[in-house]
N, C-alpha and C. Protein backbone atom coordinates (compact mmCIF):
# COMPACT_ATOMS: atom_id res chain seq x y z
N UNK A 1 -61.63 -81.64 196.79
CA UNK A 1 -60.53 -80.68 196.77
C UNK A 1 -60.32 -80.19 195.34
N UNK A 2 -59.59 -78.65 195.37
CA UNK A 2 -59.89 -78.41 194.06
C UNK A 2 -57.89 -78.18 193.93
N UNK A 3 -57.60 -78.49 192.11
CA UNK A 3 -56.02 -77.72 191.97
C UNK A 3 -56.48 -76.70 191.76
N UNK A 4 -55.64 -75.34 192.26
CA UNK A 4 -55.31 -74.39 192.21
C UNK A 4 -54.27 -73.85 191.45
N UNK A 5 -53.84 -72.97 190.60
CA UNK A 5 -52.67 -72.67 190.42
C UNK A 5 -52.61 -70.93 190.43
N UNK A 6 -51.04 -70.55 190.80
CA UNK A 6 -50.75 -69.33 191.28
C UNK A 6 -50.11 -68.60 190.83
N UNK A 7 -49.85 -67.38 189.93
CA UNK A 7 -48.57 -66.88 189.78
C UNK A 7 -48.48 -65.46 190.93
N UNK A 8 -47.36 -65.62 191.80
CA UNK A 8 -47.50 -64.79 192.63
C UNK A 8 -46.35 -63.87 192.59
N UNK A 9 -46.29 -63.10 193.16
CA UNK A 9 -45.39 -61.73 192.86
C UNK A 9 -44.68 -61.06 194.67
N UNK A 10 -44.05 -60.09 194.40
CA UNK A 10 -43.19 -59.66 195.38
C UNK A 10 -41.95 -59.18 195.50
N UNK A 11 -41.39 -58.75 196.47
CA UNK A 11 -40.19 -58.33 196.37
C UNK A 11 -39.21 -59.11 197.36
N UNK A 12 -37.74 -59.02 197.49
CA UNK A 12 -37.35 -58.76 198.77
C UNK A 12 -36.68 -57.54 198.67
N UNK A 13 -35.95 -57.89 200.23
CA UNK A 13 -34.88 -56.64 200.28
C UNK A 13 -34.40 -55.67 199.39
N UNK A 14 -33.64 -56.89 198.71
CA UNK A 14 -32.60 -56.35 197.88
C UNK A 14 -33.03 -55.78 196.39
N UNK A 15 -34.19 -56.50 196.12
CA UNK A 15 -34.40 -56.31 194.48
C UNK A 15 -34.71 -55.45 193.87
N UNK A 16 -34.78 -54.79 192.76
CA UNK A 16 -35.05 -53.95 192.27
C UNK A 16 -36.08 -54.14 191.38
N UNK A 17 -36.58 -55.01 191.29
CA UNK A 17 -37.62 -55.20 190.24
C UNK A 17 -38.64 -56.42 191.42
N UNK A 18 -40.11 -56.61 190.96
CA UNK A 18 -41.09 -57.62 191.58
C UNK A 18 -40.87 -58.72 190.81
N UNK A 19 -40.79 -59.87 191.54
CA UNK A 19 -40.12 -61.15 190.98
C UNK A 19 -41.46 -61.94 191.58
N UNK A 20 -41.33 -62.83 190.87
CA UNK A 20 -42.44 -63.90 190.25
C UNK A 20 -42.49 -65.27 190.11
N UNK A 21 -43.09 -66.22 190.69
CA UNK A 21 -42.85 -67.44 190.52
C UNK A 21 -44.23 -68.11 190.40
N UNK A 22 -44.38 -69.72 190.51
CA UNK A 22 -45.96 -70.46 190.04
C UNK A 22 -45.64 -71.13 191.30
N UNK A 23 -47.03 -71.19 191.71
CA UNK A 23 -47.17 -72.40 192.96
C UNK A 23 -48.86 -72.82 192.78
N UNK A 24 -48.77 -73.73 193.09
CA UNK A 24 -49.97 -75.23 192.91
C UNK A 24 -50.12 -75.33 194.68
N UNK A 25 -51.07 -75.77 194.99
CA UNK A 25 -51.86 -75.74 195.92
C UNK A 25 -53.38 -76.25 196.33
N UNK A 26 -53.98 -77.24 196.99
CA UNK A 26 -54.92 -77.66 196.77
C UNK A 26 -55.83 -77.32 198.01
N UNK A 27 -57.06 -76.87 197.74
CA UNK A 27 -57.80 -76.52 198.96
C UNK A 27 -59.20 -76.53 198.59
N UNK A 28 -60.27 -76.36 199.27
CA UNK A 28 -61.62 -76.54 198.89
C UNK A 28 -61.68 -75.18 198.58
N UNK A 29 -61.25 -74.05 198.98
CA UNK A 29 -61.55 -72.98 197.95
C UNK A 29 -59.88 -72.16 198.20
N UNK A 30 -59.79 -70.73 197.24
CA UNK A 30 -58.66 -70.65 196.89
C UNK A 30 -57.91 -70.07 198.52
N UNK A 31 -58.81 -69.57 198.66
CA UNK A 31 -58.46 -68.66 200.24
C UNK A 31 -57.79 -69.36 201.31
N UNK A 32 -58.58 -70.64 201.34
CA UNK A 32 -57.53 -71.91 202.33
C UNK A 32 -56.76 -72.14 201.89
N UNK A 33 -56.48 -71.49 200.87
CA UNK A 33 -54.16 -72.08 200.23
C UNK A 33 -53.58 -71.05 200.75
N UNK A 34 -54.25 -69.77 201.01
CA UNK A 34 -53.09 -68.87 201.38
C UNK A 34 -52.16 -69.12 202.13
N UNK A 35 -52.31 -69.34 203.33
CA UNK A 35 -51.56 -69.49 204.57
C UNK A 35 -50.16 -70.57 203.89
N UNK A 36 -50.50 -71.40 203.26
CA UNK A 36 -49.51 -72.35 202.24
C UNK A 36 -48.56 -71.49 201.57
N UNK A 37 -49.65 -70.41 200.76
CA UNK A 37 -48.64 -69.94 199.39
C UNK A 37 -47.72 -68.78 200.68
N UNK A 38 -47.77 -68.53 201.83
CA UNK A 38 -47.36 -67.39 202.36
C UNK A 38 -46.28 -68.09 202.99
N UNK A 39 -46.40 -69.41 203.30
CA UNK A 39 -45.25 -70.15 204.21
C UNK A 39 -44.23 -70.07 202.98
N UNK A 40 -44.23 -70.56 201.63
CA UNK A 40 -43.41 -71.12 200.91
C UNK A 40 -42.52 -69.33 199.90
N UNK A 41 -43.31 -68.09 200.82
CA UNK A 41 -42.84 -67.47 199.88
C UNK A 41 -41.06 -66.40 200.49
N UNK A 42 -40.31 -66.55 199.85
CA UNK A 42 -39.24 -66.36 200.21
C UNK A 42 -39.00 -64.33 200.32
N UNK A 43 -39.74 -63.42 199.97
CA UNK A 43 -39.50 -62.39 200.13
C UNK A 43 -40.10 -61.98 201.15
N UNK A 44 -39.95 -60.59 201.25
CA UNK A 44 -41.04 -59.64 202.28
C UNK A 44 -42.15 -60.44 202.28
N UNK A 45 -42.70 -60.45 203.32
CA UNK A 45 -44.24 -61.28 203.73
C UNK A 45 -44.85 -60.19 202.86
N UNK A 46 -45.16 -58.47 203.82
CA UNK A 46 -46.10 -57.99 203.14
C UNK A 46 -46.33 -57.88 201.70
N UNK A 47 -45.07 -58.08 201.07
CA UNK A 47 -44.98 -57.91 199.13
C UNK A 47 -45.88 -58.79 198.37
N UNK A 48 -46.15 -59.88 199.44
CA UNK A 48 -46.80 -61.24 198.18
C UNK A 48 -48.19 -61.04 197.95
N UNK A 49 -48.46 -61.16 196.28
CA UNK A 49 -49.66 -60.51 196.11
C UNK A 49 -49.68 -62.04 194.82
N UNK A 50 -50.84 -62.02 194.43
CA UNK A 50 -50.92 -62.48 193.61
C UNK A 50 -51.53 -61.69 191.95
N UNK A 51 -51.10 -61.90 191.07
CA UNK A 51 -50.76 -61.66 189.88
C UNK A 51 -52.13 -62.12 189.03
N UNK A 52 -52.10 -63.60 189.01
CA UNK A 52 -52.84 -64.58 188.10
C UNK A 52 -53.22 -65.56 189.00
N UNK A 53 -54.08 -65.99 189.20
CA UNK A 53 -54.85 -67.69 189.78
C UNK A 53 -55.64 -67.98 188.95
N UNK A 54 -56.14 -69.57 188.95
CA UNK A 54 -57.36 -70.27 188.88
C UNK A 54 -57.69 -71.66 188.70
N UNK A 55 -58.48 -71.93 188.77
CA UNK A 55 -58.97 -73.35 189.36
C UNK A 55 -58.47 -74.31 187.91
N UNK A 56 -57.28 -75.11 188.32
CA UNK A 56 -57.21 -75.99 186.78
C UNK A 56 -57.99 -77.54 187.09
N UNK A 57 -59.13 -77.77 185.89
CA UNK A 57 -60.07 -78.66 185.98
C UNK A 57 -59.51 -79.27 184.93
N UNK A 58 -58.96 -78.79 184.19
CA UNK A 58 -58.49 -79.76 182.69
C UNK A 58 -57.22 -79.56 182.03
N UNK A 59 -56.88 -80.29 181.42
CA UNK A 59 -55.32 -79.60 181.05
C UNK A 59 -54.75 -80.58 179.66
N UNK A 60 -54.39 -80.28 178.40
CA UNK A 60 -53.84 -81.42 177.34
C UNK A 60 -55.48 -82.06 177.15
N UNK A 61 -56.51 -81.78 176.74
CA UNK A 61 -57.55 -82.92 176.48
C UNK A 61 -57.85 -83.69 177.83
N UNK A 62 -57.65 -83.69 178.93
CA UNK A 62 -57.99 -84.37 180.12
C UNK A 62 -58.32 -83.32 180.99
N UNK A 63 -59.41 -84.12 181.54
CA UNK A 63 -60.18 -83.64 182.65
C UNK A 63 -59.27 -84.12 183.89
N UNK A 64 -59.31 -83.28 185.12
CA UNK A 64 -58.37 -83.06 186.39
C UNK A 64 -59.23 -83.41 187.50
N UNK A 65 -59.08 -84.51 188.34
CA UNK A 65 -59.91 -84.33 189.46
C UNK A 65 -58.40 -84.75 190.71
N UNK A 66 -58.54 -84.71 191.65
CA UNK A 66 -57.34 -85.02 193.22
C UNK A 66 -58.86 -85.79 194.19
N UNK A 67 -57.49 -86.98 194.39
CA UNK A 67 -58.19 -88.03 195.10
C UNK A 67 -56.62 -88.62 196.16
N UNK A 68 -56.77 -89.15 196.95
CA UNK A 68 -56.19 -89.29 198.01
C UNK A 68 -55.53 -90.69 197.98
N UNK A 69 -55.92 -91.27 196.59
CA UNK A 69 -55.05 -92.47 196.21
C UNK A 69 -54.64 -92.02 194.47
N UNK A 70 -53.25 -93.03 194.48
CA UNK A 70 -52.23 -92.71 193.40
C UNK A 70 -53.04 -93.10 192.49
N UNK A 71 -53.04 -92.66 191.25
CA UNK A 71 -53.43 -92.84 189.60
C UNK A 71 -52.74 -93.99 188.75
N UNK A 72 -53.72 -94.91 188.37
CA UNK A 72 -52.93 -96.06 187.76
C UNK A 72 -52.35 -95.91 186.73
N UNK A 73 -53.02 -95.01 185.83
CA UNK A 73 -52.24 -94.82 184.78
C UNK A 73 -50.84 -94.14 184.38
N UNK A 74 -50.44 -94.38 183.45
CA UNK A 74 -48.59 -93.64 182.99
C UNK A 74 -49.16 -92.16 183.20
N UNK A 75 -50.14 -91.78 182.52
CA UNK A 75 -49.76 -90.12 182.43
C UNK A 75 -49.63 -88.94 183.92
N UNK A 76 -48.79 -88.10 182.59
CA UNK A 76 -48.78 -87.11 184.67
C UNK A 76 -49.20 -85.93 184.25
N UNK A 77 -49.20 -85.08 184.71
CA UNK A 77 -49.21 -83.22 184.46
C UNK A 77 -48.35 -82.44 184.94
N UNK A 78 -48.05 -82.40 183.52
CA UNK A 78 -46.77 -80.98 183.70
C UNK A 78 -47.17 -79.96 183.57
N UNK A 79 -46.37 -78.87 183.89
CA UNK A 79 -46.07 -77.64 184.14
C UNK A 79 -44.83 -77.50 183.32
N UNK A 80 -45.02 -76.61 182.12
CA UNK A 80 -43.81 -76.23 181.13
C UNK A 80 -43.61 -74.81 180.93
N UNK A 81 -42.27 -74.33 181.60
CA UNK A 81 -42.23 -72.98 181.54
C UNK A 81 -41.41 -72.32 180.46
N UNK A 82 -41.47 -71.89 179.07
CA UNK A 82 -40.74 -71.80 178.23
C UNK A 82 -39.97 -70.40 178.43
N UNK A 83 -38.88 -70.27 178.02
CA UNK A 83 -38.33 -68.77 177.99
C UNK A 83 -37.95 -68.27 176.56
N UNK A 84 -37.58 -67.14 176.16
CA UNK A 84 -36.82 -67.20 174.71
C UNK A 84 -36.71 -65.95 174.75
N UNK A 85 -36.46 -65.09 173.88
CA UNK A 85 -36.05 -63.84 173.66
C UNK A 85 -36.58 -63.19 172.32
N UNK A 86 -36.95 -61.88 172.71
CA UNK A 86 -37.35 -61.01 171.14
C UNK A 86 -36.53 -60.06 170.51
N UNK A 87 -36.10 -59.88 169.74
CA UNK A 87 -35.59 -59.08 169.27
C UNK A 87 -35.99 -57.52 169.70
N UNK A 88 -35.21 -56.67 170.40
CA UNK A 88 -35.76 -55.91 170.36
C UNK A 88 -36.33 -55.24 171.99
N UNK A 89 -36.52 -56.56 172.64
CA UNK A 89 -37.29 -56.52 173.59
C UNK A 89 -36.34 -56.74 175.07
N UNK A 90 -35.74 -56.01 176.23
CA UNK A 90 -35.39 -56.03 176.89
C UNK A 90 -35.68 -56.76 178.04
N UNK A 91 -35.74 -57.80 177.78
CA UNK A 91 -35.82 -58.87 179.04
C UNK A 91 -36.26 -59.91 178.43
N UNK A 92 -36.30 -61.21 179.05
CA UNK A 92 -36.68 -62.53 178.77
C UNK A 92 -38.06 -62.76 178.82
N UNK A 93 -38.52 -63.21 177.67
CA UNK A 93 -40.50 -63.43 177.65
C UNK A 93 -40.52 -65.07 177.89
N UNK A 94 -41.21 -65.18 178.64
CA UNK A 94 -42.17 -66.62 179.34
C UNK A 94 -43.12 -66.74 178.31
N UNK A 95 -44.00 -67.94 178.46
CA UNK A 95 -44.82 -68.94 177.71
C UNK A 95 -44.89 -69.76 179.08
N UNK A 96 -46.09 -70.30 179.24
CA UNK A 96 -46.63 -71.50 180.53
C UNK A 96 -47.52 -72.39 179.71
N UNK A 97 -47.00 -73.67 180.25
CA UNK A 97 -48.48 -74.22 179.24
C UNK A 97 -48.04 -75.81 180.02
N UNK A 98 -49.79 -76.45 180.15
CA UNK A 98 -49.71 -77.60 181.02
C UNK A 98 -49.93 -78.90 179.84
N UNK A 99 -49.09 -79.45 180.17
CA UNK A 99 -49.46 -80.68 179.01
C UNK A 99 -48.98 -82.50 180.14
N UNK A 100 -50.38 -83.24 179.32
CA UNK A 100 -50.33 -84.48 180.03
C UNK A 100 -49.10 -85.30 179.27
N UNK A 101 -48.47 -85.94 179.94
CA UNK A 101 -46.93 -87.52 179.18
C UNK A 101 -46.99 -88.40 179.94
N UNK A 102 -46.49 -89.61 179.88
CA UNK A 102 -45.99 -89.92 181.05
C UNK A 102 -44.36 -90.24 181.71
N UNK A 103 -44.13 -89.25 180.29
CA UNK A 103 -42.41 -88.78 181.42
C UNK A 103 -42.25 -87.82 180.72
N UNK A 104 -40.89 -87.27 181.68
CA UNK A 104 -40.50 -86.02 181.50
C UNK A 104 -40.39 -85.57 180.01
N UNK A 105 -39.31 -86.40 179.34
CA UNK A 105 -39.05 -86.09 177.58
C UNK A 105 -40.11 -86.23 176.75
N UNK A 106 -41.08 -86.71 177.18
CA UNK A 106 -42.33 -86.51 176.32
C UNK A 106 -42.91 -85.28 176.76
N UNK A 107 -43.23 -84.92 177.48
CA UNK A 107 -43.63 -83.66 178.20
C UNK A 107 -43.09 -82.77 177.24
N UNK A 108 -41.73 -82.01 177.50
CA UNK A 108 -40.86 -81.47 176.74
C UNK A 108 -41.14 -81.65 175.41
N UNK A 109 -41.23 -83.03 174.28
CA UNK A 109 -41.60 -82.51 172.93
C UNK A 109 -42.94 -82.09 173.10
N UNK A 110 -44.35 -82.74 173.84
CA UNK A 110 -45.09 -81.87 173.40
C UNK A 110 -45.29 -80.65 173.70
N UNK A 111 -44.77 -80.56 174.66
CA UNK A 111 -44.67 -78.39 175.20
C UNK A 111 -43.93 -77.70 173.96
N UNK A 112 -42.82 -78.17 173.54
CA UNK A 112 -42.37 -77.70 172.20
C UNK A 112 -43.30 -77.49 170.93
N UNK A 113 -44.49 -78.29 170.76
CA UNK A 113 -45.25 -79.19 169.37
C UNK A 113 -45.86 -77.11 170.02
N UNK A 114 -46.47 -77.40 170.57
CA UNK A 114 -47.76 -75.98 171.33
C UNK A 114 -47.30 -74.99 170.92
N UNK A 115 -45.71 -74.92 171.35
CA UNK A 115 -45.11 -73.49 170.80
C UNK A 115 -45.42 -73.19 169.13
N UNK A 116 -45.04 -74.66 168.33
CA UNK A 116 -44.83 -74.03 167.06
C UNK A 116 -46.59 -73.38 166.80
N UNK A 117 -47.49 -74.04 167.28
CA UNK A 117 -48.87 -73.37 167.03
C UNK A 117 -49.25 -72.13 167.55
N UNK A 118 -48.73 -71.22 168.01
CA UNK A 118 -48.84 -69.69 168.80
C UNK A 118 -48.95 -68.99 167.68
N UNK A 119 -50.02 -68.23 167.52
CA UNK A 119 -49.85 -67.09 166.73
C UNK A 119 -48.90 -66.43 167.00
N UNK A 120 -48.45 -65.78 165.65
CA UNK A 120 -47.00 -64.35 166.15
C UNK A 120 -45.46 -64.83 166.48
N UNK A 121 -45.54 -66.31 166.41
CA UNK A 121 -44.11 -66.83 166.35
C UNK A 121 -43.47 -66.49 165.40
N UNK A 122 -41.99 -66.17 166.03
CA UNK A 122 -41.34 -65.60 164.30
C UNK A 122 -40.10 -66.46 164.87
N UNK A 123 -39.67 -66.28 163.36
CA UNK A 123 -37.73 -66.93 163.68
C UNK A 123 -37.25 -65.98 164.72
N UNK A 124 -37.18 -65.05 165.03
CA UNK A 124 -36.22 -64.12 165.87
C UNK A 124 -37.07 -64.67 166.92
N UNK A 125 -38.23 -65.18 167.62
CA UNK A 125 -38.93 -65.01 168.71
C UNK A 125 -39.39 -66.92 169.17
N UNK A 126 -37.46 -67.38 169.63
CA UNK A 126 -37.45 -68.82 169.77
C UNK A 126 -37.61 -68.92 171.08
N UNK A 127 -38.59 -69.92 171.47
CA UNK A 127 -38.49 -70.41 172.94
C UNK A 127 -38.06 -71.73 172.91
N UNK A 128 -37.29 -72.00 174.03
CA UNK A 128 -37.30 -73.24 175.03
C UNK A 128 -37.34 -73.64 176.30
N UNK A 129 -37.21 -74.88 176.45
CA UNK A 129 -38.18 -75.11 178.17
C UNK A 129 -36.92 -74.62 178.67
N UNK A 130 -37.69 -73.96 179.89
CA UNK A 130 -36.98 -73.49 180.91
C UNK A 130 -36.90 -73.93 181.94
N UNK A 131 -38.05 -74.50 182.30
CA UNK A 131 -38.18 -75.45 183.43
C UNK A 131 -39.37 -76.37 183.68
N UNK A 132 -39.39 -77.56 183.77
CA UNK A 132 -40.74 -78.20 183.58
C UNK A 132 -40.73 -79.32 184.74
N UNK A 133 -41.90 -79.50 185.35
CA UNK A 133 -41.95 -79.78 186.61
C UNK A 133 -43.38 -80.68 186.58
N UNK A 134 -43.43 -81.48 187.55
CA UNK A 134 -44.43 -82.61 187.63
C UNK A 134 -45.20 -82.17 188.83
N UNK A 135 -46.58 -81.56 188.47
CA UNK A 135 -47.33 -80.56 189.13
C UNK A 135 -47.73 -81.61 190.45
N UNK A 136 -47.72 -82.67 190.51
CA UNK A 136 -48.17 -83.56 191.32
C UNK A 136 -47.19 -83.93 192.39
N UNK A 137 -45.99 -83.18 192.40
CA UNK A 137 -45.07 -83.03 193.09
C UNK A 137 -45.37 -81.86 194.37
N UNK A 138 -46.11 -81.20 193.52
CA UNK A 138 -46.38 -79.93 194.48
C UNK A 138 -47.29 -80.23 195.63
N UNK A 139 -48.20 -81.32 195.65
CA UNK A 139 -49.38 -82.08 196.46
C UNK A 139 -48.98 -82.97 197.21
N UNK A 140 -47.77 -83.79 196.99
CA UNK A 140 -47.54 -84.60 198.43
C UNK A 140 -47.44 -84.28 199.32
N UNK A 141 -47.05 -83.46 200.02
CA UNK A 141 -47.51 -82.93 201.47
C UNK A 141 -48.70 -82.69 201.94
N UNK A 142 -50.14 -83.02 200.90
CA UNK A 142 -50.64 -82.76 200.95
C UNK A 142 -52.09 -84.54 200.84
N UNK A 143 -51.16 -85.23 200.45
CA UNK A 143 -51.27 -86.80 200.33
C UNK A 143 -52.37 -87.00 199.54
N UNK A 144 -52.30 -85.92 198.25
CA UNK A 144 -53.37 -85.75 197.34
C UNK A 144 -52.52 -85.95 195.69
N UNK A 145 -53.20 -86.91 195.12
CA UNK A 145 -52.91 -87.96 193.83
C UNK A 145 -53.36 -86.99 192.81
N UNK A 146 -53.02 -86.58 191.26
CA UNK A 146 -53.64 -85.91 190.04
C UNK A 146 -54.21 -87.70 189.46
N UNK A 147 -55.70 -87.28 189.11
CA UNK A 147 -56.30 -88.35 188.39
C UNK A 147 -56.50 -87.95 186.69
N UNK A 148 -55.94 -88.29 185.57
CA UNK A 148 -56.17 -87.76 184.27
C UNK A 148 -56.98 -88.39 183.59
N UNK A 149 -58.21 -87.82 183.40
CA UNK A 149 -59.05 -88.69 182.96
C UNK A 149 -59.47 -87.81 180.78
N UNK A 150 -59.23 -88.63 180.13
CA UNK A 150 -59.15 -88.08 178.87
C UNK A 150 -60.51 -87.68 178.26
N UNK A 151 -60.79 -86.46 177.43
CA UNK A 151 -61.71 -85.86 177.42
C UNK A 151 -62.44 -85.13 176.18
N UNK A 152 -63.20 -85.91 175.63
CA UNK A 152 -63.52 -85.40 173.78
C UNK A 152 -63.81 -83.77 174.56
N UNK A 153 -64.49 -83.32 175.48
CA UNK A 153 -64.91 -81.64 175.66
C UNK A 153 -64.21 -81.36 176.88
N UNK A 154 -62.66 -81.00 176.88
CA UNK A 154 -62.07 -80.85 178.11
C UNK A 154 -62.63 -79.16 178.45
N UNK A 155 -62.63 -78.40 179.48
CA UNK A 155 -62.76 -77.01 179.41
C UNK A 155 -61.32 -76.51 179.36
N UNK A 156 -61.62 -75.03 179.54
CA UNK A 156 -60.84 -74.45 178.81
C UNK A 156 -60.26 -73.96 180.71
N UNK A 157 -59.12 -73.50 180.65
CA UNK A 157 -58.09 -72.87 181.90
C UNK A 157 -58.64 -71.84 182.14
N UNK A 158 -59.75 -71.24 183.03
CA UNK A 158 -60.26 -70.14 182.99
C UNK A 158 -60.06 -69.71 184.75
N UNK A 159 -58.95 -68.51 184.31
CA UNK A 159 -58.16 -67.69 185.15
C UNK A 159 -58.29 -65.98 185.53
N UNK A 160 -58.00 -65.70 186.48
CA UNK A 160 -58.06 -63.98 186.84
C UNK A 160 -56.88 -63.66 186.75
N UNK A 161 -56.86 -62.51 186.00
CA UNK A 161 -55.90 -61.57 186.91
C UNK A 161 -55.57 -60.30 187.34
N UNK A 162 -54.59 -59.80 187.61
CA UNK A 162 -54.59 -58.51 188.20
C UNK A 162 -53.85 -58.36 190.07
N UNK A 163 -54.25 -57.57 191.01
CA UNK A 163 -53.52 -57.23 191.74
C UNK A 163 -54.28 -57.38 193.19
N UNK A 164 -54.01 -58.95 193.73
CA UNK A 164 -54.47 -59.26 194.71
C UNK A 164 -53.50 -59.36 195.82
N UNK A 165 -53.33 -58.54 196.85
CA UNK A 165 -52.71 -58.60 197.98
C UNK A 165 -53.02 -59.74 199.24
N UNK A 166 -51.90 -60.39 199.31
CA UNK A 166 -52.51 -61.72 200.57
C UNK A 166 -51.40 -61.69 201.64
N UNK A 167 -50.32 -61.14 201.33
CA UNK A 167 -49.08 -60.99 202.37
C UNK A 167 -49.49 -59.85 203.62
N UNK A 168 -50.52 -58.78 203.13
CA UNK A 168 -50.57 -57.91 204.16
C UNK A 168 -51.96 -58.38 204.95
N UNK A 169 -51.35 -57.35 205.63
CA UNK A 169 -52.46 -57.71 206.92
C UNK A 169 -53.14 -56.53 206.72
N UNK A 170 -54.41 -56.53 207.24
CA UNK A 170 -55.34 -55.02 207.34
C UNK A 170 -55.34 -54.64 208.59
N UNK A 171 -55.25 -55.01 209.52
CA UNK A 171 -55.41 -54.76 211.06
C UNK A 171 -55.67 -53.07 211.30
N UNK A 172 -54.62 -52.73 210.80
CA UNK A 172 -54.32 -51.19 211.29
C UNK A 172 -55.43 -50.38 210.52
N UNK A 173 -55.87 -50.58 209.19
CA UNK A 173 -56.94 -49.95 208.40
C UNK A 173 -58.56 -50.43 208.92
N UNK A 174 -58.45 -51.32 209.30
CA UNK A 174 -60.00 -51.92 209.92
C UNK A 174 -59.73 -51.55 211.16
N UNK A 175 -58.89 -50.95 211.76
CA UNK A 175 -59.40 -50.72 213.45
C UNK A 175 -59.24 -48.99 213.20
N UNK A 176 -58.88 -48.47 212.09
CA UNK A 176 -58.77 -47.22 211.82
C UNK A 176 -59.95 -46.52 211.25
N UNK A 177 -61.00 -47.87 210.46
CA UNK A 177 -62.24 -47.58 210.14
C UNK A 177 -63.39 -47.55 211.11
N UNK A 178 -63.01 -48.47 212.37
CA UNK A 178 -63.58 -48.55 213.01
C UNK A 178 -64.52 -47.61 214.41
């Protein structure tokens, strides 16, 4: 089984702008999560598209594998979503970044340590966590364990993105081609 991760997009009703959230998901390839990421998504069905995916194999210097029994060791994998503000800039800017602890407040300083290393950080352009979450939370329903195994050549998070539609259906265009 592979982790997956998602940033997916959409609307509902009411909104005026496409709103955005992360979901984790585990499947032998990305296509068998859909039906998952479509149950859990709270707007218009047809709106949900995805944004950004891709397969996370490594994360903090550790290599990522899911196995179907719990991990002996302390460490976990987080998910750290920073927010902060720019001068200048009309709306709230994000930062994502996965780092191994084995609790929450460690998590948090080192998601902080990452920020100060970003190119282009300025005093006016402060982040903090916004929300940070124990990615292995997202898999119990799924009765699948994160194994962290530490890594002198971890790879690197290598992701797509752009404008993938999974909420709609084609029905009406494939029987219209037809």
């Amino acid at each position: 089984m592979k982790l997956f991760v998602f940033y997916i997009g959409g609307d509902t009703e009411t909104s005026l702008l496409e709103l955005h959230d992360i979901r984790f998901a585990a499947g032998e390839t990305m296509e068998e999560t859909y039906p998952a990421l479509k149950k859990s998504w709270w707007g218009r069905p047809e709106s949900l598209h995805l944004d950004c995916w891709g397969e996370l194999t490594s994360a903090d210097g550790h290599n990522i594998t899911l196995r179907d029994t719990p991990a002996s060791g302390p460490d976990r994998l987080w998910f750290v979503n920073l927010g902060g503000y720019e001068k200048g800039e009309f709306s709230e800017l994000h930062k994502n970044v996965f780092v191994v602890a084995p609790t929450e407040s460690k998590a948090r300083v080192r998601a902080l340590k990452q920020v100060q290393r970003w190119k282009g950080a300025h005093k006016d352009n402060q982040f903090e966590i916004e929300k940070l979450f124990n990615v292995e939370d997202a898999l119990r329903g799924q009765g699948l364990f994160i194994h962290l195994e530490p890594s002198d050549d971890p790879a690197s998070f290598v992701f797509e993105t752009g404008y993938k539609p999974i909420g709609k259906t084609h029905t009406r265009k494939k029987k219209a081609a037809e």
